[in-house]
PDB file of N, CA and C in Angstrom:
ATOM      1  N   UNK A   1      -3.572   9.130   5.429  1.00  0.00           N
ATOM      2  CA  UNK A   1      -3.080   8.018   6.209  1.00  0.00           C
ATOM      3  C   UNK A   1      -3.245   6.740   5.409  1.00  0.00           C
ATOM      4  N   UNK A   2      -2.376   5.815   5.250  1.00  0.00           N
ATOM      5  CA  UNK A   2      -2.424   4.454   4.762  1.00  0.00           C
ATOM      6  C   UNK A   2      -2.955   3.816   5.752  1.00  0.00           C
ATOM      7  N   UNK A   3      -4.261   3.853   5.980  1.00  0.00           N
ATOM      8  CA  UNK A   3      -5.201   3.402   7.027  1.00  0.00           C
ATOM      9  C   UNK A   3      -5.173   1.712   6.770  1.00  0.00           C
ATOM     10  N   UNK A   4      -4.828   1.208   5.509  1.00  0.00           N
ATOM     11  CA  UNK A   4      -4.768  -0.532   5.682  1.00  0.00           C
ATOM     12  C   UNK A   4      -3.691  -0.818   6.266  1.00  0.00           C
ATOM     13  N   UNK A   5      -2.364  -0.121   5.864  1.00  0.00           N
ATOM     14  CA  UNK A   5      -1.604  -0.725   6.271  1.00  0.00           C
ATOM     15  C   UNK A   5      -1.301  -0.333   7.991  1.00  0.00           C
ATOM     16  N   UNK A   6      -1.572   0.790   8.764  1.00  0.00           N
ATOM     17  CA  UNK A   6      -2.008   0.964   9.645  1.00  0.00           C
ATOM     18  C   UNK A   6      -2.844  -0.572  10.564  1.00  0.00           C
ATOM     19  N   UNK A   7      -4.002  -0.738  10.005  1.00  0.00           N
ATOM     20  CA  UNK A   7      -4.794  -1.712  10.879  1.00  0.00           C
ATOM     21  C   UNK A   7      -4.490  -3.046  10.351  1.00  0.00           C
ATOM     22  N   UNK A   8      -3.192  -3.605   9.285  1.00  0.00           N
ATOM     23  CA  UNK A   8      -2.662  -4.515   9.260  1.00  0.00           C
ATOM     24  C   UNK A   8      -1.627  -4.776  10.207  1.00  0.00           C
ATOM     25  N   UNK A   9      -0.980  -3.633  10.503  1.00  0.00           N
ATOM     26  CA  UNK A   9      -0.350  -3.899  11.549  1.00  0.00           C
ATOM     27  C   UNK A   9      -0.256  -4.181  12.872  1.00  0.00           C
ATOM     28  N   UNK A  10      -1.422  -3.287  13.271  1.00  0.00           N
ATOM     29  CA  UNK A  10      -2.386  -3.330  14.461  1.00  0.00           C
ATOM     30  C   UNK A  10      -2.501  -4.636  14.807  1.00  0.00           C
ATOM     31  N   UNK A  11      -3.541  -5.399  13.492  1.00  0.00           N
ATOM     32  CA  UNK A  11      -3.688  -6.819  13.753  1.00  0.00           C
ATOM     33  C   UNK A  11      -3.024  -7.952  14.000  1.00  0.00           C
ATOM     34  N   UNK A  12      -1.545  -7.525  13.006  1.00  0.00           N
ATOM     35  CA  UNK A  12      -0.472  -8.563  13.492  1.00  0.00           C
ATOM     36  C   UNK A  12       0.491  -7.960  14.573  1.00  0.00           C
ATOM     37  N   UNK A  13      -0.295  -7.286  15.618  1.00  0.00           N
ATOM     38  CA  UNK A  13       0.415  -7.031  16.918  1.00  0.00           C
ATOM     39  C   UNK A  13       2.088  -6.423  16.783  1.00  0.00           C
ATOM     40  N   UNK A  14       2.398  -5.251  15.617  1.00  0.00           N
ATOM     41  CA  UNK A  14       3.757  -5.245  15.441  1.00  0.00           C
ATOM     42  C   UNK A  14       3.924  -4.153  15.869  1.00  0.00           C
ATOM     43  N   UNK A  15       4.835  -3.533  16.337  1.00  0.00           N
ATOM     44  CA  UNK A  15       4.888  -2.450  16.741  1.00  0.00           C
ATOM     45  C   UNK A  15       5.384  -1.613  15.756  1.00  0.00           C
ATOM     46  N   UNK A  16       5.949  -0.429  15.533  1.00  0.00           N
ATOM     47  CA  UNK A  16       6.757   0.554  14.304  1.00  0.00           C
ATOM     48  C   UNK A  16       7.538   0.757  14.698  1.00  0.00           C
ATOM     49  N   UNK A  17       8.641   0.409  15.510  1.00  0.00           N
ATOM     50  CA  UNK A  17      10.212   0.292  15.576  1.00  0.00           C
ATOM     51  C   UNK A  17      10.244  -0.935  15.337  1.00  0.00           C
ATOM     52  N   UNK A  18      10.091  -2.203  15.237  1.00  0.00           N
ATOM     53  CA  UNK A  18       9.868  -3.567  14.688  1.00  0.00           C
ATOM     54  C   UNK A  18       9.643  -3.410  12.612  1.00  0.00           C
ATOM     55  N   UNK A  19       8.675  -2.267  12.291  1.00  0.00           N
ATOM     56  CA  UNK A  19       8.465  -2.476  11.228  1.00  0.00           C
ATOM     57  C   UNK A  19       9.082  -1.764  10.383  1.00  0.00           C
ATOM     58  N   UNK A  20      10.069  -0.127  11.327  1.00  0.00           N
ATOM     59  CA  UNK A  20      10.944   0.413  10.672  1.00  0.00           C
ATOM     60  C   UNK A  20      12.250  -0.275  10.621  1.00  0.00           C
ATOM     61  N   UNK A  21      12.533  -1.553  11.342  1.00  0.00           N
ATOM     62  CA  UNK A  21      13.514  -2.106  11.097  1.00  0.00           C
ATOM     63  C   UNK A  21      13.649  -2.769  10.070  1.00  0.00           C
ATOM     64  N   UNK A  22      12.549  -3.233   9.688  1.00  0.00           N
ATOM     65  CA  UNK A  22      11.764  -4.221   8.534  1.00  0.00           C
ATOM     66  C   UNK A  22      12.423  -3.319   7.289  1.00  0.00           C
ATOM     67  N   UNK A  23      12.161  -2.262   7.448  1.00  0.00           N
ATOM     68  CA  UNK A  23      12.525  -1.344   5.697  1.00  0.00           C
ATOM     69  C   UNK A  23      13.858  -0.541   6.481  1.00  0.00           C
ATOM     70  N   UNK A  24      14.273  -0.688   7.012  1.00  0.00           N
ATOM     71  CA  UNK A  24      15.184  -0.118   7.684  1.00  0.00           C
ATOM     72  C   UNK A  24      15.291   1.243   7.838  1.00  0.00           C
ATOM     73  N   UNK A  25      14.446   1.888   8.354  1.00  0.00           N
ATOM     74  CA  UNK A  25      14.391   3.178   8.819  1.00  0.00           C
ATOM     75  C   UNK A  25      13.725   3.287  10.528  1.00  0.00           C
ATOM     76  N   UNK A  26      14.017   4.449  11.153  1.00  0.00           N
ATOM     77  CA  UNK A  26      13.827   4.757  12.457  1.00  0.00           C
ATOM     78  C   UNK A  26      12.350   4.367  12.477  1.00  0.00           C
ATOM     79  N   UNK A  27      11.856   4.029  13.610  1.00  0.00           N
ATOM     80  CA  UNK A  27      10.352   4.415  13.966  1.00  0.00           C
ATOM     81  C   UNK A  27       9.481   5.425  13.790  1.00  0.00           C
ATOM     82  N   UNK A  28      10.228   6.591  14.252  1.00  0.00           N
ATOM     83  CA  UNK A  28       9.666   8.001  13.705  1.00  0.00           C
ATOM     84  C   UNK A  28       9.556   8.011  11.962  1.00  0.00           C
ATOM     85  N   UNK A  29      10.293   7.405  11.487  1.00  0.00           N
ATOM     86  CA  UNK A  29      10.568   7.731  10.201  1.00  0.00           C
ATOM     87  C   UNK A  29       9.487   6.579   9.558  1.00  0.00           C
ATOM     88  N   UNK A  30       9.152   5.688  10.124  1.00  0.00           N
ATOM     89  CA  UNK A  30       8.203   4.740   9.726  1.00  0.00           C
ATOM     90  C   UNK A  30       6.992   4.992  10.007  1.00  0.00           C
ATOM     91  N   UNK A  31       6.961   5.884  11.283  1.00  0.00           N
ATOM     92  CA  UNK A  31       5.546   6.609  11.246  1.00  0.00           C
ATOM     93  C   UNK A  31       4.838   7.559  10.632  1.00  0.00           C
ATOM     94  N   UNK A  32       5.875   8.308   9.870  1.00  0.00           N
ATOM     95  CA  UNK A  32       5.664   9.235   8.675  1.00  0.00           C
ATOM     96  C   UNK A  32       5.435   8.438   7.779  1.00  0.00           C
ATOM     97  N   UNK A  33       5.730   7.566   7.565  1.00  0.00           N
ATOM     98  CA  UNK A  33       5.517   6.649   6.237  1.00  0.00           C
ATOM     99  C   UNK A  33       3.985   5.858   6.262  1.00  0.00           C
ATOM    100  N   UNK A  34       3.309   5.451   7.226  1.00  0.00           N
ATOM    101  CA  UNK A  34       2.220   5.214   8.230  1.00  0.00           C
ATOM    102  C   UNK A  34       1.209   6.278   7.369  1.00  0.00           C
ATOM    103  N   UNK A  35       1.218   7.314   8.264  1.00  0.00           N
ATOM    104  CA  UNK A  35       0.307   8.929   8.491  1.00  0.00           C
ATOM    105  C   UNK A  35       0.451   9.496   7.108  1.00  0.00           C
ATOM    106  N   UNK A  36       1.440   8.872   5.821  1.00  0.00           N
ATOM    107  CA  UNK A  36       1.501   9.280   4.653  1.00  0.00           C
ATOM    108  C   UNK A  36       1.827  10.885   4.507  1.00  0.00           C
ATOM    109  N   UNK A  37       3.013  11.192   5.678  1.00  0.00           N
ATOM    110  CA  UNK A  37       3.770  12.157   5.013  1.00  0.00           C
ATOM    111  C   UNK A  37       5.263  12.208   5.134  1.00  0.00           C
ATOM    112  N   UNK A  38       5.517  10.802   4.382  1.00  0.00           N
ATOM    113  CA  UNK A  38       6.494  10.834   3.461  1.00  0.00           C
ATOM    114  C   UNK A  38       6.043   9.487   2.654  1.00  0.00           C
ATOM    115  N   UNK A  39       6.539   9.675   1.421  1.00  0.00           N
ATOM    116  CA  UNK A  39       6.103   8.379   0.452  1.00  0.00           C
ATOM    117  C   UNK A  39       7.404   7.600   0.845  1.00  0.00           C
ATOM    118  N   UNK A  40       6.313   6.390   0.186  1.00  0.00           N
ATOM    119  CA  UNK A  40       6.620   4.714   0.641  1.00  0.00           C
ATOM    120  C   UNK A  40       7.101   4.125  -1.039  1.00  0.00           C
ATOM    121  N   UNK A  41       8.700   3.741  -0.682  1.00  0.00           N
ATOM    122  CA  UNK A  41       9.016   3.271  -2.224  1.00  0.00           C
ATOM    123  C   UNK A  41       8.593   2.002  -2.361  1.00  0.00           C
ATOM    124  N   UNK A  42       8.747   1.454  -3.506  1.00  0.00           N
ATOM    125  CA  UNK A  42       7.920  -0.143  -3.975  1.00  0.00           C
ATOM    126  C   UNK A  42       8.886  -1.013  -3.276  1.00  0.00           C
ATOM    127  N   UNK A  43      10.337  -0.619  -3.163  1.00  0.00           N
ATOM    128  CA  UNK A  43      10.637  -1.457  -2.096  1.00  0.00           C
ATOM    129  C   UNK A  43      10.014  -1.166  -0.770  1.00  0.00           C
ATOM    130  N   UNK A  44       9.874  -0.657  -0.359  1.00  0.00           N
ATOM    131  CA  UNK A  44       9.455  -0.703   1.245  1.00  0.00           C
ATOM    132  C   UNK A  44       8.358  -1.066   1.067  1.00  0.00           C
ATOM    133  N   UNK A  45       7.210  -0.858   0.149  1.00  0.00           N
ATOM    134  CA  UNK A  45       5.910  -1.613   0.209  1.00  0.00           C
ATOM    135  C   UNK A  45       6.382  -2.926   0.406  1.00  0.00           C
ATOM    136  N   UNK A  46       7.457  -3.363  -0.452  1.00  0.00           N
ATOM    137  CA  UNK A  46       7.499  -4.849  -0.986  1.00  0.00           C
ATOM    138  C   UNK A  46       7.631  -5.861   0.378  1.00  0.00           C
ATOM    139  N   UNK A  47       8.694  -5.066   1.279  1.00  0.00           N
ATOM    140  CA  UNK A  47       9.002  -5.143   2.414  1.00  0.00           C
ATOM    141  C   UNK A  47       7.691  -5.413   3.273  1.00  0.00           C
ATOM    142  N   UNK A  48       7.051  -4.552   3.500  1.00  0.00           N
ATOM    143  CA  UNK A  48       5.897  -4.225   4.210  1.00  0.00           C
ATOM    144  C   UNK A  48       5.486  -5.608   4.072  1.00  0.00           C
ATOM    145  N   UNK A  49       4.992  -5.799   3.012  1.00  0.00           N
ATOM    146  CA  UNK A  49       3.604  -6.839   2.395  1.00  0.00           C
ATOM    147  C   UNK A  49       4.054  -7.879   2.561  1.00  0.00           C
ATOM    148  N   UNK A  50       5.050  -8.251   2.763  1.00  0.00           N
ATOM    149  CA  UNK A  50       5.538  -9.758   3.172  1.00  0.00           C
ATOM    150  C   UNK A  50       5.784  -9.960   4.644  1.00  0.00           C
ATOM    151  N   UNK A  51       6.281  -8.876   5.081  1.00  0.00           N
ATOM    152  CA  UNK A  51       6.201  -8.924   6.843  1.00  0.00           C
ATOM    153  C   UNK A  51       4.630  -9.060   7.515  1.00  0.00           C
ATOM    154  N   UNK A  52       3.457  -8.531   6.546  1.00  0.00           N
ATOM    155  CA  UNK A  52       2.246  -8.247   7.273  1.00  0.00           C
ATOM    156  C   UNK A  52       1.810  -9.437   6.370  1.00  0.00           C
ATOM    157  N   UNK A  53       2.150 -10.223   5.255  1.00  0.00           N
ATOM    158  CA  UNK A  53       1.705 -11.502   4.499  1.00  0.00           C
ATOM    159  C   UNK A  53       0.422 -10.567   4.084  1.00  0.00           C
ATOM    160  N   UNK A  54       0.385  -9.498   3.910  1.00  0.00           N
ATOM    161  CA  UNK A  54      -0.591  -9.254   2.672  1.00  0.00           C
ATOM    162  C   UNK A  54      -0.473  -8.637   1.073  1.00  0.00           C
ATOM    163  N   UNK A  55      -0.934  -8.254   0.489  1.00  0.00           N
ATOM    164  CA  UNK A  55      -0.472  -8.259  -1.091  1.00  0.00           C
ATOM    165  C   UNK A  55      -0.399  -6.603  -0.823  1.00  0.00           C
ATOM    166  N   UNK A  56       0.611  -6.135  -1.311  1.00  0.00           N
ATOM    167  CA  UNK A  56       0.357  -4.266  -2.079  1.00  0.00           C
ATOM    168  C   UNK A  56      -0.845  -3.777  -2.090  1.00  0.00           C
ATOM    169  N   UNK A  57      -1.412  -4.425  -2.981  1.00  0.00           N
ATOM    170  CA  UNK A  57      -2.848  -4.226  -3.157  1.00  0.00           C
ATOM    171  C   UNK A  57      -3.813  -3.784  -2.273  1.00  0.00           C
ATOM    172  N   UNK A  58      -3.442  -4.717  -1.299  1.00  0.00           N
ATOM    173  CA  UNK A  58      -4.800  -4.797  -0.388  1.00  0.00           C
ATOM    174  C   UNK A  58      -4.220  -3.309   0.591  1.00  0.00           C
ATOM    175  N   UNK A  59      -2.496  -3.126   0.684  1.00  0.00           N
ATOM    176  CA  UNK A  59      -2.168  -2.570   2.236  1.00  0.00           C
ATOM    177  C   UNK A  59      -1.994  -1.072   1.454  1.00  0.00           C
ATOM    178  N   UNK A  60      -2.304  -0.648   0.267  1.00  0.00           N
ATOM    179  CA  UNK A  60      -2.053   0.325  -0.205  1.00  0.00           C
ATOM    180  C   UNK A  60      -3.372   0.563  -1.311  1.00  0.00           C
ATOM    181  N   UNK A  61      -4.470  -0.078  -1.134  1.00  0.00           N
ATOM    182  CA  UNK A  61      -5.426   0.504  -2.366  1.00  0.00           C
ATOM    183  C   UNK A  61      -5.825   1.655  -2.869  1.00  0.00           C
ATOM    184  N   UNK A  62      -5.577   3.027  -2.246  1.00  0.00           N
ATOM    185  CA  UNK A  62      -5.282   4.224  -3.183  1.00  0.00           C
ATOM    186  C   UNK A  62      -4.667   4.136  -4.330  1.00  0.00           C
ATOM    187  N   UNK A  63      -3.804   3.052  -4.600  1.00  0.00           N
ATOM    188  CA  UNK A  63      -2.411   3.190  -5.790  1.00  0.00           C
ATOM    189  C   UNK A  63      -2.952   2.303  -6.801  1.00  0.00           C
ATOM    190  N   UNK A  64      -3.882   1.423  -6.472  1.00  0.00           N
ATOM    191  CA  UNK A  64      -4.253   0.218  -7.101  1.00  0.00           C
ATOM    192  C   UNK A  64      -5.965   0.798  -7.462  1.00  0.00           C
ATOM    193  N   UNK A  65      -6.079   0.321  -8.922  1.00  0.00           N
ATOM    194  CA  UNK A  65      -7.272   0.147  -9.195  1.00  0.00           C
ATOM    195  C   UNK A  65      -7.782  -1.547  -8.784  1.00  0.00           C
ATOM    196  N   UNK A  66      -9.336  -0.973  -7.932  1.00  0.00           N
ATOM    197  CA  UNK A  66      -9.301  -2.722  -7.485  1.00  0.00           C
ATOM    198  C   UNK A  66     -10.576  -3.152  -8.300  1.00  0.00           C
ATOM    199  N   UNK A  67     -10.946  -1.839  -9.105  1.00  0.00           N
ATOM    200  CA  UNK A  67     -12.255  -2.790 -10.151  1.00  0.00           C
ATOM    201  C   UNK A  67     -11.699  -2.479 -11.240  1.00  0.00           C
ATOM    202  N   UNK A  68     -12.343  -2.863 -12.222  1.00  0.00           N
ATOM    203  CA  UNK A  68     -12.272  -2.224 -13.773  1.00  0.00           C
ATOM    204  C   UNK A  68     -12.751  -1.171 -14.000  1.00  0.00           C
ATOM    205  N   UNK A  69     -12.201  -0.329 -14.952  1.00  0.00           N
ATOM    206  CA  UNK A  69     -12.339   0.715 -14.993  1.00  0.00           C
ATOM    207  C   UNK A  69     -13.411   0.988 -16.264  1.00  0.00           C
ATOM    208  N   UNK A  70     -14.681   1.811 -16.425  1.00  0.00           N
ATOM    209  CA  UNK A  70     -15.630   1.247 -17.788  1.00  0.00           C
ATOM    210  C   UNK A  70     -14.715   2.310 -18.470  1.00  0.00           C
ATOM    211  N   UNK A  71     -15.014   2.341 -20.042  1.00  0.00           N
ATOM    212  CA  UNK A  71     -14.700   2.508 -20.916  1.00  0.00           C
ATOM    213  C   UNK A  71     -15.178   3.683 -20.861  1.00  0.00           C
ATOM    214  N   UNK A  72     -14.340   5.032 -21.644  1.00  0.00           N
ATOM    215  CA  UNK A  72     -14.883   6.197 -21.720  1.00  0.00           C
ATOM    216  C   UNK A  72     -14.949   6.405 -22.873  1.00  0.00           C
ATOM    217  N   UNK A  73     -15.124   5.657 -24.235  1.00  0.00           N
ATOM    218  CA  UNK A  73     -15.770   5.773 -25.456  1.00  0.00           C
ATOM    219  C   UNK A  73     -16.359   4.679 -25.691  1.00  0.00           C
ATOM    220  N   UNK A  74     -16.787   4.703 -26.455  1.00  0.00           N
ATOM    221  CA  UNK A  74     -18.429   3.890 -26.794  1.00  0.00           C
ATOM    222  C   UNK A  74     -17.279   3.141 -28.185  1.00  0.00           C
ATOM    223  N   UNK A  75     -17.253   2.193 -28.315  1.00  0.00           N
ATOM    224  CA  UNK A  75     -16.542   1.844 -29.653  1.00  0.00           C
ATOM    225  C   UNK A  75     -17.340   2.102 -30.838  1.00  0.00           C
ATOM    226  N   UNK A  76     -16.799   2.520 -31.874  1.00  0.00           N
ATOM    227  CA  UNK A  76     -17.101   2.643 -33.594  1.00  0.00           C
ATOM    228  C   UNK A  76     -17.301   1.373 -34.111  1.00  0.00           C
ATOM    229  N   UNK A  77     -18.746   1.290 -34.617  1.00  0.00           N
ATOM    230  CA  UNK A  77     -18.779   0.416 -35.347  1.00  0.00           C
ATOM    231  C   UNK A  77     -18.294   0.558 -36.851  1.00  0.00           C
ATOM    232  N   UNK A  78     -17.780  -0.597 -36.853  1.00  0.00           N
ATOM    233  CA  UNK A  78     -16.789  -1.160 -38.445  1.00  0.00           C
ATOM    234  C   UNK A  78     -18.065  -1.320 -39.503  1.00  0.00           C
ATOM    235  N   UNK A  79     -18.065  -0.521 -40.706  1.00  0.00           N
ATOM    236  CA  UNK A  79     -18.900  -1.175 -41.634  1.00  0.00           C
ATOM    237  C   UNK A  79     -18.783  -2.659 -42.153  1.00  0.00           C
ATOM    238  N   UNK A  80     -19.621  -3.162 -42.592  1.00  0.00           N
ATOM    239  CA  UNK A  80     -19.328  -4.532 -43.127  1.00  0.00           C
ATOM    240  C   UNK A  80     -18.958  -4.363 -44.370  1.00  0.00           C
TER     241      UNK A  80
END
Protein backbone atom coordinates (compact mmCIF):
# COMPACT_ATOMS: atom_id res chain seq x y z
CA UNK A 1 0.00 0.00 0.00
CA UNK A 2 1.30 3.61 -0.71
CA UNK A 3 0.36 4.27 2.84
CA UNK A 4 1.68 8.22 2.42
CA UNK A 5 -0.08 8.86 -0.20
CA UNK A 6 -3.13 7.16 1.27
CA UNK A 7 -3.02 9.42 4.64
CA UNK A 8 -2.18 12.49 2.42
CA UNK A 9 -5.22 12.22 1.13
CA UNK A 10 -7.15 11.39 4.05
CA UNK A 11 -5.77 14.66 5.41
CA UNK A 12 -6.67 16.84 2.60
CA UNK A 13 -10.26 15.47 2.94
CA UNK A 14 -10.31 14.17 -0.91
CA UNK A 15 -12.12 11.58 -1.79
CA UNK A 16 -10.79 8.85 -4.83
CA UNK A 17 -13.28 9.61 -7.45
CA UNK A 18 -12.09 13.37 -6.99
CA UNK A 19 -8.43 12.07 -7.21
CA UNK A 20 -9.06 9.56 -10.05
CA UNK A 21 -10.28 12.42 -11.91
CA UNK A 22 -7.12 14.24 -11.05
CA UNK A 23 -4.98 11.48 -13.22
CA UNK A 24 -7.92 10.66 -15.02
CA UNK A 25 -8.86 7.30 -14.27
CA UNK A 26 -12.09 5.68 -12.53
CA UNK A 27 -12.11 5.54 -8.73
CA UNK A 28 -11.83 1.89 -8.67
CA UNK A 29 -8.94 2.26 -10.83
CA UNK A 30 -7.40 4.88 -8.48
CA UNK A 31 -7.88 2.66 -5.70
CA UNK A 32 -5.73 0.06 -7.15
CA UNK A 33 -3.27 2.58 -7.65
CA UNK A 34 -3.74 3.54 -3.68
CA UNK A 35 -3.47 -0.40 -2.31
CA UNK A 36 -0.42 -0.61 -4.95
CA UNK A 37 -1.81 -3.13 -7.24
CA UNK A 38 -1.36 -1.45 -10.16
CA UNK A 39 1.72 0.91 -10.67
CA UNK A 40 1.57 4.61 -10.60
CA UNK A 41 3.37 6.36 -13.72
CA UNK A 42 5.62 9.57 -12.97
CA UNK A 43 2.92 11.27 -14.54
CA UNK A 44 0.26 10.38 -12.25
CA UNK A 45 2.64 10.77 -9.31
CA UNK A 46 3.33 14.19 -10.81
CA UNK A 47 -0.36 14.72 -10.81
CA UNK A 48 -0.87 13.38 -7.40
CA UNK A 49 1.85 15.63 -5.68
CA UNK A 50 0.57 18.80 -6.77
CA UNK A 51 -3.11 18.09 -6.04
CA UNK A 52 -2.02 16.86 -2.35
CA UNK A 53 0.95 19.99 -2.53
CA UNK A 54 3.37 17.42 -1.45
CA UNK A 55 6.73 16.43 -3.16
CA UNK A 56 7.07 12.58 -4.81
CA UNK A 57 9.29 12.08 -2.32
CA UNK A 58 7.54 12.39 0.62
CA UNK A 59 3.97 10.58 -1.03
CA UNK A 60 5.99 7.71 -2.47
CA UNK A 61 9.27 7.04 -0.26
CA UNK A 62 9.73 3.37 -1.19
CA UNK A 63 11.08 4.78 -4.70
CA UNK A 64 13.19 7.45 -3.15
CA UNK A 65 16.29 7.08 -1.21
CA UNK A 66 15.68 9.64 1.67
CA UNK A 67 19.28 9.27 3.33
CA UNK A 68 22.58 8.68 1.85
CA UNK A 69 23.55 5.75 1.06
CA UNK A 70 27.36 4.73 2.89
CA UNK A 71 29.80 3.59 0.65
CA UNK A 72 30.38 -0.09 0.03
CA UNK A 73 34.18 0.17 -0.57
CA UNK A 74 36.56 1.65 1.57
CA UNK A 75 38.59 3.92 -1.01
CA UNK A 76 42.38 3.02 -2.15
CA UNK A 77 44.78 4.97 -1.02
CA UNK A 78 46.96 6.79 -3.85
CA UNK A 79 50.71 6.48 -3.17
CA UNK A 80 52.46 9.73 -2.94
Amino acid sequence: MHLKLYEARKKAKITQEKMGKIIGVSPQQYGKRERAEMSISLEEASKLSKALQQPISALFPEYFFIRSVPKMHKEEKQPV
